[in-house]
PDB file of N, CA and C in Angstrom:
ATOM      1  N   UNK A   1     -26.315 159.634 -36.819  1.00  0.00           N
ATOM      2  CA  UNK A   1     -26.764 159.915 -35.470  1.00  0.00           C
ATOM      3  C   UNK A   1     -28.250 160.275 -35.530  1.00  0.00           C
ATOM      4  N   UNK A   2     -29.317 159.541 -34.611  1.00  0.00           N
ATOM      5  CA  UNK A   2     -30.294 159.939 -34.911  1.00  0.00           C
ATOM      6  C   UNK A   2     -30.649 160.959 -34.003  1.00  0.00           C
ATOM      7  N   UNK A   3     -31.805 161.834 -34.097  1.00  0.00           N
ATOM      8  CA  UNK A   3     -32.506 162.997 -33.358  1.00  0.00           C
ATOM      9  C   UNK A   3     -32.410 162.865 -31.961  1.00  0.00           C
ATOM     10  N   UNK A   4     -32.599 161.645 -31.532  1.00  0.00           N
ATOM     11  CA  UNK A   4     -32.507 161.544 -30.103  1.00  0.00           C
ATOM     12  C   UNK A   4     -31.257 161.159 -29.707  1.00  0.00           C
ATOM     13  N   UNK A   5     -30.560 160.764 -30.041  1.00  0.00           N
ATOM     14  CA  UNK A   5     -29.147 160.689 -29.536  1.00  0.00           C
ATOM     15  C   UNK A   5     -28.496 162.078 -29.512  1.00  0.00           C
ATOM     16  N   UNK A   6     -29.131 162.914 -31.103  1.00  0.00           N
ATOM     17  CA  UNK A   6     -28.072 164.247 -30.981  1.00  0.00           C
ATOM     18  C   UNK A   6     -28.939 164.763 -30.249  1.00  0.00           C
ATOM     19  N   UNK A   7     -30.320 164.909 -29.223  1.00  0.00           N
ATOM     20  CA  UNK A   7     -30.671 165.759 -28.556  1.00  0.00           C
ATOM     21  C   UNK A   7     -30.073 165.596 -27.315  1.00  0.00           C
ATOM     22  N   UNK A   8     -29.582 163.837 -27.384  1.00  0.00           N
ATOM     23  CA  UNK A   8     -29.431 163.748 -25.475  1.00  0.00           C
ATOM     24  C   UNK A   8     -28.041 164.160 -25.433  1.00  0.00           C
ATOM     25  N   UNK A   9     -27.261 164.288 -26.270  1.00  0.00           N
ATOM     26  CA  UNK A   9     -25.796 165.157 -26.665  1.00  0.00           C
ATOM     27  C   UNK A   9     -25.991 166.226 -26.188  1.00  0.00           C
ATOM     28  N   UNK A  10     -26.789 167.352 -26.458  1.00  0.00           N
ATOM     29  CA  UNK A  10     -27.244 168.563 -26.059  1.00  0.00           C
ATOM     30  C   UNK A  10     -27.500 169.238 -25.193  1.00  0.00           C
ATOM     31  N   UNK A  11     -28.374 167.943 -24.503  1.00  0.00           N
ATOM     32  CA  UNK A  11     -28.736 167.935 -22.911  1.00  0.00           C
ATOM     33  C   UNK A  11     -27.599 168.064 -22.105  1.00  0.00           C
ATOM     34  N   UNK A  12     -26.894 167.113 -22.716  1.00  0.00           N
ATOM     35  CA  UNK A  12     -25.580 166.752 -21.876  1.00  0.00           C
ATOM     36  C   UNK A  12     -24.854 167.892 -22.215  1.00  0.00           C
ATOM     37  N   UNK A  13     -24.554 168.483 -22.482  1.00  0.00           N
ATOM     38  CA  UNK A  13     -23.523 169.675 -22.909  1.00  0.00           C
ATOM     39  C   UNK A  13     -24.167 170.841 -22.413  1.00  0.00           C
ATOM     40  N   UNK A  14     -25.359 171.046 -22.111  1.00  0.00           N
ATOM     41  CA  UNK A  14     -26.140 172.215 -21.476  1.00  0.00           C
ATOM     42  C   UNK A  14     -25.711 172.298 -19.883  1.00  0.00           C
ATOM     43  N   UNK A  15     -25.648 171.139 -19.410  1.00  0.00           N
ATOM     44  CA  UNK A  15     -25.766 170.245 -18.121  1.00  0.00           C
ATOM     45  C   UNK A  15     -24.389 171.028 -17.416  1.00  0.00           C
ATOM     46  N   UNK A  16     -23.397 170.757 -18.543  1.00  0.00           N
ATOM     47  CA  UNK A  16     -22.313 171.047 -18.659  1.00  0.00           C
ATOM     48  C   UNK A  16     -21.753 172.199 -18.626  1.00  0.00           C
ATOM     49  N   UNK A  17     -22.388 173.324 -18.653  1.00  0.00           N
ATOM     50  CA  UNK A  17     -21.951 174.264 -18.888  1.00  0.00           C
ATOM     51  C   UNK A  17     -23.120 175.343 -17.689  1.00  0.00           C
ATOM     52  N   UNK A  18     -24.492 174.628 -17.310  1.00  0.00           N
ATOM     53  CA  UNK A  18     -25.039 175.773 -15.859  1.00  0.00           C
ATOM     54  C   UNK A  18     -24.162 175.445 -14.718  1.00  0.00           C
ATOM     55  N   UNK A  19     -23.671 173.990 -14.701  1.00  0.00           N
ATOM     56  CA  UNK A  19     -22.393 173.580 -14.047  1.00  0.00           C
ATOM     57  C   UNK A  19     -21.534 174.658 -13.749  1.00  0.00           C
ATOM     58  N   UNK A  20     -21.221 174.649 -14.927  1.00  0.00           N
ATOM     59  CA  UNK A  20     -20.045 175.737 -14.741  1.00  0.00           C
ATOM     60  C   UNK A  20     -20.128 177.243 -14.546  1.00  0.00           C
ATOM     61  N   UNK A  21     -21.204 177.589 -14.621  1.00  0.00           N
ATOM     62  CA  UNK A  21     -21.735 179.072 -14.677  1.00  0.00           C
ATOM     63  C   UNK A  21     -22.715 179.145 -13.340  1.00  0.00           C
ATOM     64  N   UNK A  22     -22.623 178.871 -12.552  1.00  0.00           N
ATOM     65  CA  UNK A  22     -23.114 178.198 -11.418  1.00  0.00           C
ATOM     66  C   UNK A  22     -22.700 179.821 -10.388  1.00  0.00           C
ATOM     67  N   UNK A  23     -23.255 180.330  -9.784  1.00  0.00           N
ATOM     68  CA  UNK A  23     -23.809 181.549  -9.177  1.00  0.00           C
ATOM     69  C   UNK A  23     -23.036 180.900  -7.919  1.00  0.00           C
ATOM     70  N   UNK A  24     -21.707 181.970  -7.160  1.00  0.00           N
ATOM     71  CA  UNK A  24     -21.195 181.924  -6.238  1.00  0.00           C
ATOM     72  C   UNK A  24     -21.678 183.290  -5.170  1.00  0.00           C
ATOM     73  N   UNK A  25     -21.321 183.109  -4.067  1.00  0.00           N
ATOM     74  CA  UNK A  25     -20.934 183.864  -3.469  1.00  0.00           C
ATOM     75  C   UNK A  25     -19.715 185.051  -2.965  1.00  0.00           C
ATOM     76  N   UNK A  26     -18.836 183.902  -3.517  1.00  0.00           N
ATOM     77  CA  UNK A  26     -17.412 184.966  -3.871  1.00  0.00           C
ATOM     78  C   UNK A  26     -16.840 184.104  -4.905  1.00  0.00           C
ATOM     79  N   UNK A  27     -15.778 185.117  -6.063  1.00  0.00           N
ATOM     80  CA  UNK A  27     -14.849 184.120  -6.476  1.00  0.00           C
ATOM     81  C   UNK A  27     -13.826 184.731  -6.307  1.00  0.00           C
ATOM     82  N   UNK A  28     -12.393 183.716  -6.979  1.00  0.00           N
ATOM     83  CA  UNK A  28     -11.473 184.248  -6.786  1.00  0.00           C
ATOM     84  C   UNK A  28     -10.901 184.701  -8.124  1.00  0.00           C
ATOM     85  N   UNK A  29      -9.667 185.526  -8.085  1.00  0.00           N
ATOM     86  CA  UNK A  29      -9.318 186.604  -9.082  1.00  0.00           C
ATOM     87  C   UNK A  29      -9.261 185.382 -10.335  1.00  0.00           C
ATOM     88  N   UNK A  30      -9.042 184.602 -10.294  1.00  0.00           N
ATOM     89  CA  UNK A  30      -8.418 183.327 -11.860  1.00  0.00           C
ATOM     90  C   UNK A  30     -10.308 183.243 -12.043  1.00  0.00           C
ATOM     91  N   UNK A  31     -11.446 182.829 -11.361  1.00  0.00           N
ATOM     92  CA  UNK A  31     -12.636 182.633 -11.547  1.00  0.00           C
ATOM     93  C   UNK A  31     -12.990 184.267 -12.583  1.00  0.00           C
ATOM     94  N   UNK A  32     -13.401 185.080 -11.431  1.00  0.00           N
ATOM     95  CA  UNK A  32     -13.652 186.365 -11.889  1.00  0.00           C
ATOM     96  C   UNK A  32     -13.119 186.854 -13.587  1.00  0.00           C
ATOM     97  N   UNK A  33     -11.549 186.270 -13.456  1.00  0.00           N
ATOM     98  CA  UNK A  33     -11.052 186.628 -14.487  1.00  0.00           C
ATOM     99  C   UNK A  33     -11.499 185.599 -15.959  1.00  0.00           C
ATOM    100  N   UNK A  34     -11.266 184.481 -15.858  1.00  0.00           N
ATOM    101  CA  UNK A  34     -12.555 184.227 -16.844  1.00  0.00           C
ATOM    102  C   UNK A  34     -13.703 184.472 -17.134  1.00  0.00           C
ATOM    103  N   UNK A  35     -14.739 184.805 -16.078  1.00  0.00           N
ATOM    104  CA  UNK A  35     -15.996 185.321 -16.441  1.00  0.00           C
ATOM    105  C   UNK A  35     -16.077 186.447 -17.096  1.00  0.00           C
ATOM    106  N   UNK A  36     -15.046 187.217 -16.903  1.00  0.00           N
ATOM    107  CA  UNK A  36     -14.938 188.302 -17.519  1.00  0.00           C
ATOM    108  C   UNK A  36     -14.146 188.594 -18.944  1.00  0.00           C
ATOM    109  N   UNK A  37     -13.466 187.383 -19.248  1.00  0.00           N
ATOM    110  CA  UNK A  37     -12.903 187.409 -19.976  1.00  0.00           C
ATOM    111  C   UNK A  37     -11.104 188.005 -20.446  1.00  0.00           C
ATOM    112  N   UNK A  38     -10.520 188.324 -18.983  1.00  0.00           N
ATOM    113  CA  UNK A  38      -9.362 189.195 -19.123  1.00  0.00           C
ATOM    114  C   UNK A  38      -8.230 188.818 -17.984  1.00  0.00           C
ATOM    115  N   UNK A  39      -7.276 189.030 -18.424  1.00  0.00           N
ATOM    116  CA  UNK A  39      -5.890 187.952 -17.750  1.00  0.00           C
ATOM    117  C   UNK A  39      -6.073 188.518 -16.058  1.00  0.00           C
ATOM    118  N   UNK A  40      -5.633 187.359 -15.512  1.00  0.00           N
ATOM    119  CA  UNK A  40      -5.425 187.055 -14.120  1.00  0.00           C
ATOM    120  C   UNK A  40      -5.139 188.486 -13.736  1.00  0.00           C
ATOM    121  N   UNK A  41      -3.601 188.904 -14.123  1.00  0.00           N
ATOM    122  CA  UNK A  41      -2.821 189.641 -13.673  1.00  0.00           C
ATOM    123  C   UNK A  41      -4.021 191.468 -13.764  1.00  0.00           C
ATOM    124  N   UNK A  42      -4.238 191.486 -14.725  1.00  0.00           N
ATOM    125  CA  UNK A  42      -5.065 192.580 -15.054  1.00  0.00           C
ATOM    126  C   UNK A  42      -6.043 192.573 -13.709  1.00  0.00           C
ATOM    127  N   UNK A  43      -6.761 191.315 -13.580  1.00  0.00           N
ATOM    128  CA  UNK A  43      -7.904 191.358 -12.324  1.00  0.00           C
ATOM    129  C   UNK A  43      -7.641 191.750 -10.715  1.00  0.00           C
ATOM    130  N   UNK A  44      -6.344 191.202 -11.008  1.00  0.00           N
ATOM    131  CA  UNK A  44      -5.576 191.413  -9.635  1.00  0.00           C
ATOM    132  C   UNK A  44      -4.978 192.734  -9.452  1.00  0.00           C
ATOM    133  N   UNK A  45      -4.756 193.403 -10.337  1.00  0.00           N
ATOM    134  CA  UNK A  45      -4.353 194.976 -10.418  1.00  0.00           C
ATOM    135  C   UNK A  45      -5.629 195.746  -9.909  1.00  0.00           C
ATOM    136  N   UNK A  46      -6.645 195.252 -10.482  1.00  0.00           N
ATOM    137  CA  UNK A  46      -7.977 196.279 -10.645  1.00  0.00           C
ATOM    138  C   UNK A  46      -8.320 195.918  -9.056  1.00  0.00           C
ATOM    139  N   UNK A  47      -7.670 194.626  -8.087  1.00  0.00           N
ATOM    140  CA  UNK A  47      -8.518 195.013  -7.051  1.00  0.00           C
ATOM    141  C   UNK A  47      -7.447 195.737  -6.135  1.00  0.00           C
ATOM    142  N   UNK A  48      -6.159 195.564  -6.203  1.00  0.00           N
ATOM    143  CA  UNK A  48      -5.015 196.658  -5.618  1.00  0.00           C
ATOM    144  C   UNK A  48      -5.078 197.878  -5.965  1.00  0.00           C
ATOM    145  N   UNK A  49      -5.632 198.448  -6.940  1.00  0.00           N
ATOM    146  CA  UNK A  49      -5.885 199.751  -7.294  1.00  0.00           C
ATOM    147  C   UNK A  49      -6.956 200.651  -6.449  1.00  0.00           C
ATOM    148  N   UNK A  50      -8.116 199.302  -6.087  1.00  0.00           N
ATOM    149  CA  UNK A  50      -9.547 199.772  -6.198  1.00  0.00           C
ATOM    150  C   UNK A  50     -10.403 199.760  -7.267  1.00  0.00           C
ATOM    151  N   UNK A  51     -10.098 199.649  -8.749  1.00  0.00           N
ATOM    152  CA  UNK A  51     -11.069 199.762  -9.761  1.00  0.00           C
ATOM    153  C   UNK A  51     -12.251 198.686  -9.865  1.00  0.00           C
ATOM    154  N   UNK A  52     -12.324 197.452  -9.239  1.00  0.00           N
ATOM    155  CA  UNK A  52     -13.672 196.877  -8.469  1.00  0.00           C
ATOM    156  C   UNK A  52     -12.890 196.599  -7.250  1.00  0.00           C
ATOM    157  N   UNK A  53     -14.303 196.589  -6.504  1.00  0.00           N
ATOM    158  CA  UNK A  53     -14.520 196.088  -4.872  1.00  0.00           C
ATOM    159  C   UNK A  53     -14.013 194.673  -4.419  1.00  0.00           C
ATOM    160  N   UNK A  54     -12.866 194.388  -3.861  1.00  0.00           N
ATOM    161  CA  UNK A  54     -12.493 193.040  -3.804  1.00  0.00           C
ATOM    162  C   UNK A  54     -12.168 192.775  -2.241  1.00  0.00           C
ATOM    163  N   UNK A  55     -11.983 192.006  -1.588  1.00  0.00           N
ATOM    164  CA  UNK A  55     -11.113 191.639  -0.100  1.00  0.00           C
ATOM    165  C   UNK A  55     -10.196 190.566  -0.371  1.00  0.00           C
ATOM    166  N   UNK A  56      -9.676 191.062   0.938  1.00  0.00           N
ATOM    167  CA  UNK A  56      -8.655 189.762   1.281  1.00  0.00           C
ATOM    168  C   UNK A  56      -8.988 188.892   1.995  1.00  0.00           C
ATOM    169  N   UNK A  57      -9.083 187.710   1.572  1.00  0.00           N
ATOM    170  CA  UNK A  57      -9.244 186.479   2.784  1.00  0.00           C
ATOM    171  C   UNK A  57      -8.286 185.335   2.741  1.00  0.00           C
ATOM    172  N   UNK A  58      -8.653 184.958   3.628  1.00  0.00           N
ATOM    173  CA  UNK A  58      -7.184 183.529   3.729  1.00  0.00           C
ATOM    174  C   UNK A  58      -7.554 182.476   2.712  1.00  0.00           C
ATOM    175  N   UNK A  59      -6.604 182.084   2.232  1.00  0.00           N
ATOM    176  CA  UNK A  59      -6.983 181.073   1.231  1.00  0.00           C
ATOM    177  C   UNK A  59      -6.779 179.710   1.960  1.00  0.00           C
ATOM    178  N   UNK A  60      -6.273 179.385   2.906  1.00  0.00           N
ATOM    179  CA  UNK A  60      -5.571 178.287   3.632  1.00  0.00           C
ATOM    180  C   UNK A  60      -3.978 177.841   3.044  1.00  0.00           C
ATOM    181  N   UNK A  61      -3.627 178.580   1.975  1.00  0.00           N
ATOM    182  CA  UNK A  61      -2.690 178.089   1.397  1.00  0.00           C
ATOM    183  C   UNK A  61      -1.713 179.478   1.551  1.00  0.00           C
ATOM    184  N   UNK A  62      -0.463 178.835   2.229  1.00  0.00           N
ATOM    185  CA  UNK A  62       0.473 180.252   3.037  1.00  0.00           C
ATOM    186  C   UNK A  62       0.261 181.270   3.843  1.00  0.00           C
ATOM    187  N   UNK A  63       0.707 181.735   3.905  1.00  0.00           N
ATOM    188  CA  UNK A  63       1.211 183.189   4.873  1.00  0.00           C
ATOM    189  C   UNK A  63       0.426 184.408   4.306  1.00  0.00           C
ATOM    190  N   UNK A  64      -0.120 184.316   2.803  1.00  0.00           N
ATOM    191  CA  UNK A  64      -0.462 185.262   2.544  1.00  0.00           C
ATOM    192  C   UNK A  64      -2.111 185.251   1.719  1.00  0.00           C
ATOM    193  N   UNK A  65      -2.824 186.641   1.925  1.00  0.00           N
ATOM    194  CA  UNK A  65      -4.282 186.242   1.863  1.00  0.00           C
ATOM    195  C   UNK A  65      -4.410 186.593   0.310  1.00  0.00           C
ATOM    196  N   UNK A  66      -5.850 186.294  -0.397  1.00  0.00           N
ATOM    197  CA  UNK A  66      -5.671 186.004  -1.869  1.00  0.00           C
ATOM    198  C   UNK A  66      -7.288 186.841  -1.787  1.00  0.00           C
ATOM    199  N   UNK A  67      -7.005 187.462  -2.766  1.00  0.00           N
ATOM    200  CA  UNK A  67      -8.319 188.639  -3.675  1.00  0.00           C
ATOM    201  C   UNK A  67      -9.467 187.732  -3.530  1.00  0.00           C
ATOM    202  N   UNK A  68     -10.598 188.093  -3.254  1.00  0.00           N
ATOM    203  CA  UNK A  68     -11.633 187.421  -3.867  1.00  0.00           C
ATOM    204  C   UNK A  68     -12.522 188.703  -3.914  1.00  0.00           C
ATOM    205  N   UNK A  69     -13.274 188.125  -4.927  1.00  0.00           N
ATOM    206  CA  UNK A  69     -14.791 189.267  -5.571  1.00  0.00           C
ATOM    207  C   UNK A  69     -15.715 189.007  -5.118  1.00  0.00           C
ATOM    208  N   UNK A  70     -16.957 189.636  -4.554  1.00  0.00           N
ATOM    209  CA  UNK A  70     -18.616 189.097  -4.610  1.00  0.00           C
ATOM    210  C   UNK A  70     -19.058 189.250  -5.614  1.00  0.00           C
ATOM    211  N   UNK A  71     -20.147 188.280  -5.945  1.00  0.00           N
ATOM    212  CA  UNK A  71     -21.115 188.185  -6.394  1.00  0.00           C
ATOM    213  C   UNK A  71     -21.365 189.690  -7.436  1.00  0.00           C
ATOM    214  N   UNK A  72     -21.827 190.247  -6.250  1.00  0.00           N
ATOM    215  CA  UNK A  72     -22.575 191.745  -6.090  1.00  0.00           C
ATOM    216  C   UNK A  72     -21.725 192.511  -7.301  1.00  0.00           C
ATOM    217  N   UNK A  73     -20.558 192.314  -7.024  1.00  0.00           N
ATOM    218  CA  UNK A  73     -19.430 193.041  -7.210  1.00  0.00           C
ATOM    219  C   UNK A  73     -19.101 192.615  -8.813  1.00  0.00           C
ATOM    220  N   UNK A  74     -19.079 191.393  -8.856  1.00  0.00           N
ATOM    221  CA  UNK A  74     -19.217 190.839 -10.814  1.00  0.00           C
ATOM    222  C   UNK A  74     -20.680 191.413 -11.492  1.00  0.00           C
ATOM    223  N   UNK A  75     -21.793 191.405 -10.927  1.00  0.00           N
ATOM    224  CA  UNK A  75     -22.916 192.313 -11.733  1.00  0.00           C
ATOM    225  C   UNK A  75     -22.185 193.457 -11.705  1.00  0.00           C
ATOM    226  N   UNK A  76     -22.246 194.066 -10.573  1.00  0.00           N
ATOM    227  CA  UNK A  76     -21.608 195.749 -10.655  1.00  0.00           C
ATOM    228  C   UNK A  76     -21.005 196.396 -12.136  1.00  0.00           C
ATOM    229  N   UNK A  77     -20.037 195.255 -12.298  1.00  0.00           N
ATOM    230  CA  UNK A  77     -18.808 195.350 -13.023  1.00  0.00           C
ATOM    231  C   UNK A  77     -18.974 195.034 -14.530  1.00  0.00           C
ATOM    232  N   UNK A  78     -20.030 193.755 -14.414  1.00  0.00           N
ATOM    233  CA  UNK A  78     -20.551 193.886 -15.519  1.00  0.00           C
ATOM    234  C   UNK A  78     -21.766 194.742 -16.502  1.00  0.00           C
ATOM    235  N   UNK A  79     -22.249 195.267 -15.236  1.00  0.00           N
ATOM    236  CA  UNK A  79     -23.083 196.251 -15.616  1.00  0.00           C
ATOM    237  C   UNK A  79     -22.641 197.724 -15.985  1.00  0.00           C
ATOM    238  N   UNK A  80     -21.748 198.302 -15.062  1.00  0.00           N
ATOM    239  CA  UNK A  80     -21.260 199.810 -14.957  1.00  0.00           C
ATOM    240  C   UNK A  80     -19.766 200.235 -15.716  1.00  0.00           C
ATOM    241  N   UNK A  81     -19.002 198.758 -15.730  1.00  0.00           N
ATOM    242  CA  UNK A  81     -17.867 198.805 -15.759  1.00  0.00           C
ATOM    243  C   UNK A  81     -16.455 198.542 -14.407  1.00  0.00           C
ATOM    244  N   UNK A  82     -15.634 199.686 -14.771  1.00  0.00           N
ATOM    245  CA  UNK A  82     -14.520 199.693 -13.360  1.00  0.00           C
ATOM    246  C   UNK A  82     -14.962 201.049 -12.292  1.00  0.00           C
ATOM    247  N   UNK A  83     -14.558 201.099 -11.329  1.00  0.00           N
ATOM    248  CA  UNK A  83     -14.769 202.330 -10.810  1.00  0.00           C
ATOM    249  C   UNK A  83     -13.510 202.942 -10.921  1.00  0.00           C
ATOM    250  N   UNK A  84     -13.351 204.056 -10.503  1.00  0.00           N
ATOM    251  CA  UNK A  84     -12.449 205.318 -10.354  1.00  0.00           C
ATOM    252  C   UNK A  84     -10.840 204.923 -10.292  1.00  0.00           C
ATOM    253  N   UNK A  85     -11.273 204.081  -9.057  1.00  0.00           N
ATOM    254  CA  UNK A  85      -9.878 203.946  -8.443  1.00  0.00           C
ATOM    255  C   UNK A  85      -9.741 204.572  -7.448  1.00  0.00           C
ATOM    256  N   UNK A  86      -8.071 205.041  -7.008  1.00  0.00           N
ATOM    257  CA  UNK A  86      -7.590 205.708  -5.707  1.00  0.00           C
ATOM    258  C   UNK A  86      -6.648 206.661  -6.806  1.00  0.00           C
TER     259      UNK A  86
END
């Protein structure tokens, strides 16, 4: 493989990945929970508890509304940690 083929490999795989790391406005608990690195279920506790700042909004899918995080709220979290709780 020469230099320029394995650089445009590189490119391409960089491409690939601001893609994916791509700055939302809200996510939802399965998003959040990868960025953070820690199971679904855990993320979804921490926002029924209170230990980060989360809402409910409609997902369009059923009767019932689904966690999402801000932005704001993933620095927070990654910066300070969890909060208190209730």
């Amino acid at each position: 493989m020469t230099l320029e083929e394995r650089l445009e490999k590189i490119e391409s795989m960089l491409v690939v990945l601001v893609e994916r790391q791509q700055v939302r406005e809200w996510y939802s608990v399965d998003e959040f929970a990868r960025i953070v690195g820690r199971a679904e279920f855990t993320c979804r506790e921490w926002c029924r508890t209170g230990r980060i700042k989360a809402e409910k909004k409609q997902s369009g899918r059923g009767a019932h509304a689904s966690w999402v995080i801000s932005h704001e709220e993933l620095q927070r979290y990654q910066r300070d940690g969890l909060l208190h709780g209730r």
